[in-house]
Protein backbone atom coordinates (compact mmCIF):
# COMPACT_ATOMS: atom_id res chain seq x y z
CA UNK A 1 239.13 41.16 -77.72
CA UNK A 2 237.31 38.87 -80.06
CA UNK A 3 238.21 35.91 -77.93
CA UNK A 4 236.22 37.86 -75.18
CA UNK A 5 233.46 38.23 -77.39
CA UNK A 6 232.92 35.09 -78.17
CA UNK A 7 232.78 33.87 -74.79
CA UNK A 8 230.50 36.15 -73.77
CA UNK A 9 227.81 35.23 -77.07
CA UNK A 10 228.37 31.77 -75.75
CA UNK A 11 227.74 32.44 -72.63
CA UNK A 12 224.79 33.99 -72.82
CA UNK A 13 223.31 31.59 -76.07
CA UNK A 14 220.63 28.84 -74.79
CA UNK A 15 223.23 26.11 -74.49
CA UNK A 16 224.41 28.59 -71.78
CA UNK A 17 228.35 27.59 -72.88
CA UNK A 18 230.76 27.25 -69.77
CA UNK A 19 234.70 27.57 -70.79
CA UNK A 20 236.89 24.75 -69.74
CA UNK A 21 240.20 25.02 -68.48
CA UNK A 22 242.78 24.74 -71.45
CA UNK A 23 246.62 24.78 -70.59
CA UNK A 24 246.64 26.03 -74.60
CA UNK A 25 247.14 29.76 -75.47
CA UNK A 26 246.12 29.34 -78.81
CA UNK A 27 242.96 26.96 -77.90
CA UNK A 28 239.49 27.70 -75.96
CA UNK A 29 237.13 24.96 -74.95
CA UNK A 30 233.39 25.14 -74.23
CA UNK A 31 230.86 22.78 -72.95
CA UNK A 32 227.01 23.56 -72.86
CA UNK A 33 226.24 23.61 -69.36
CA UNK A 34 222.60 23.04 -69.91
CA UNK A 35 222.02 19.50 -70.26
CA UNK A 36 219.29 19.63 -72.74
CA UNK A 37 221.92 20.56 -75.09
CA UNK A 38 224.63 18.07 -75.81
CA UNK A 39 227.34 20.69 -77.73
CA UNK A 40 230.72 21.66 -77.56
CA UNK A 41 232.61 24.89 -79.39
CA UNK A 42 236.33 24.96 -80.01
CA UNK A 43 237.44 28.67 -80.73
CA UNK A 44 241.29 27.98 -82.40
CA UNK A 45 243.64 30.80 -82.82
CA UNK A 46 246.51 30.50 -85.38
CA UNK A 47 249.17 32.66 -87.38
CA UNK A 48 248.96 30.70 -90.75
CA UNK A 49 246.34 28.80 -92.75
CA UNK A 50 246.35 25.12 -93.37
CA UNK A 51 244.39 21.95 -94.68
CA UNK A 52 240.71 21.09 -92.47
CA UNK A 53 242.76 17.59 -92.04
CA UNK A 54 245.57 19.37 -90.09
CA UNK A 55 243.70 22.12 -88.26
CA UNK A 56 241.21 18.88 -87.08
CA UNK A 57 244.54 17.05 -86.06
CA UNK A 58 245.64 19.58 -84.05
CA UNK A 59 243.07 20.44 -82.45
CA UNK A 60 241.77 16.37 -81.68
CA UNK A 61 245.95 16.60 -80.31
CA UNK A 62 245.23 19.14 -77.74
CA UNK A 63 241.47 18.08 -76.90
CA UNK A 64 241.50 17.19 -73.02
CA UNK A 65 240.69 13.52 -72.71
CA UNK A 66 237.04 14.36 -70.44
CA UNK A 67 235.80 15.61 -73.70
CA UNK A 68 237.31 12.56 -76.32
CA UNK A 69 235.62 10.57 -74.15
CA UNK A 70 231.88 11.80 -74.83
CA UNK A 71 230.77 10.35 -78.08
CA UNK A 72 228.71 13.87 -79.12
CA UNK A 73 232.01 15.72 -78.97
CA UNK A 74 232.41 13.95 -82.37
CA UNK A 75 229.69 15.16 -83.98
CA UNK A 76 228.38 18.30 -81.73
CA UNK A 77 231.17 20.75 -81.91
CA UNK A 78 231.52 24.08 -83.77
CA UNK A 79 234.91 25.03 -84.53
CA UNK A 80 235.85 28.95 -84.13
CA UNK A 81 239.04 30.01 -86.28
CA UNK A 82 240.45 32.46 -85.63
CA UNK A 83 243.24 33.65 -88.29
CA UNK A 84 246.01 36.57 -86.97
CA UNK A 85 246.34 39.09 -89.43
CA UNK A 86 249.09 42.20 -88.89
CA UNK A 87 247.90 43.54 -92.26
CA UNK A 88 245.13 42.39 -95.01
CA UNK A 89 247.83 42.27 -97.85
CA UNK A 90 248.96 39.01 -95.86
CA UNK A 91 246.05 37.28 -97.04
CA UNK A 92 246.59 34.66 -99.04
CA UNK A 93 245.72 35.46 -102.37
CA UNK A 94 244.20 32.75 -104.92
């Protein structure tokens, strides 16, 4: 449900985002289909926290190579977590 509700805010938000095709579950790619904007959004679904270093490896890992090969996917793309919770007690505490 959230993943459909951030597709639609992208959607509809002036860089008028258009999802790409992803053979990932866990992974959702967008590309702003109005070319005045040059900017991407990665929404990335997972079951367990981990370091920026490895979420930004495994997401660069699974990034189809149309979009590696634009240089302002570098430096123009939002990344969405999304962390699966069953319950809040199995939040990390610190």
């Amino acid at each position: 449900m959230i993943k459909q509700i951030i597709q639609q805010v992208a959607e509809k938000s002036p860089c008028q985002f258009q999802q790409l095709e992803s053979p990932f579950e866990e992974l959702d790619f967008y590309e702003a289909k109005d070319s005045r904007f040059q900017r991407f959004l990665v929404v990335l679904e997972v079951n367990q926290l981990c370091s920026p270093s490895k979420l930004n490896a495994q997401v660069q890992d699974k990034t189809p190579e149309s979009l590696l090969t634009k240089p302002s996917f570098a430096k123009n793309t939002d990344l969405v977590i999304l962390f699966k919770l069953d319950e809040l007690t199995e939040l990390p505490q610190q």
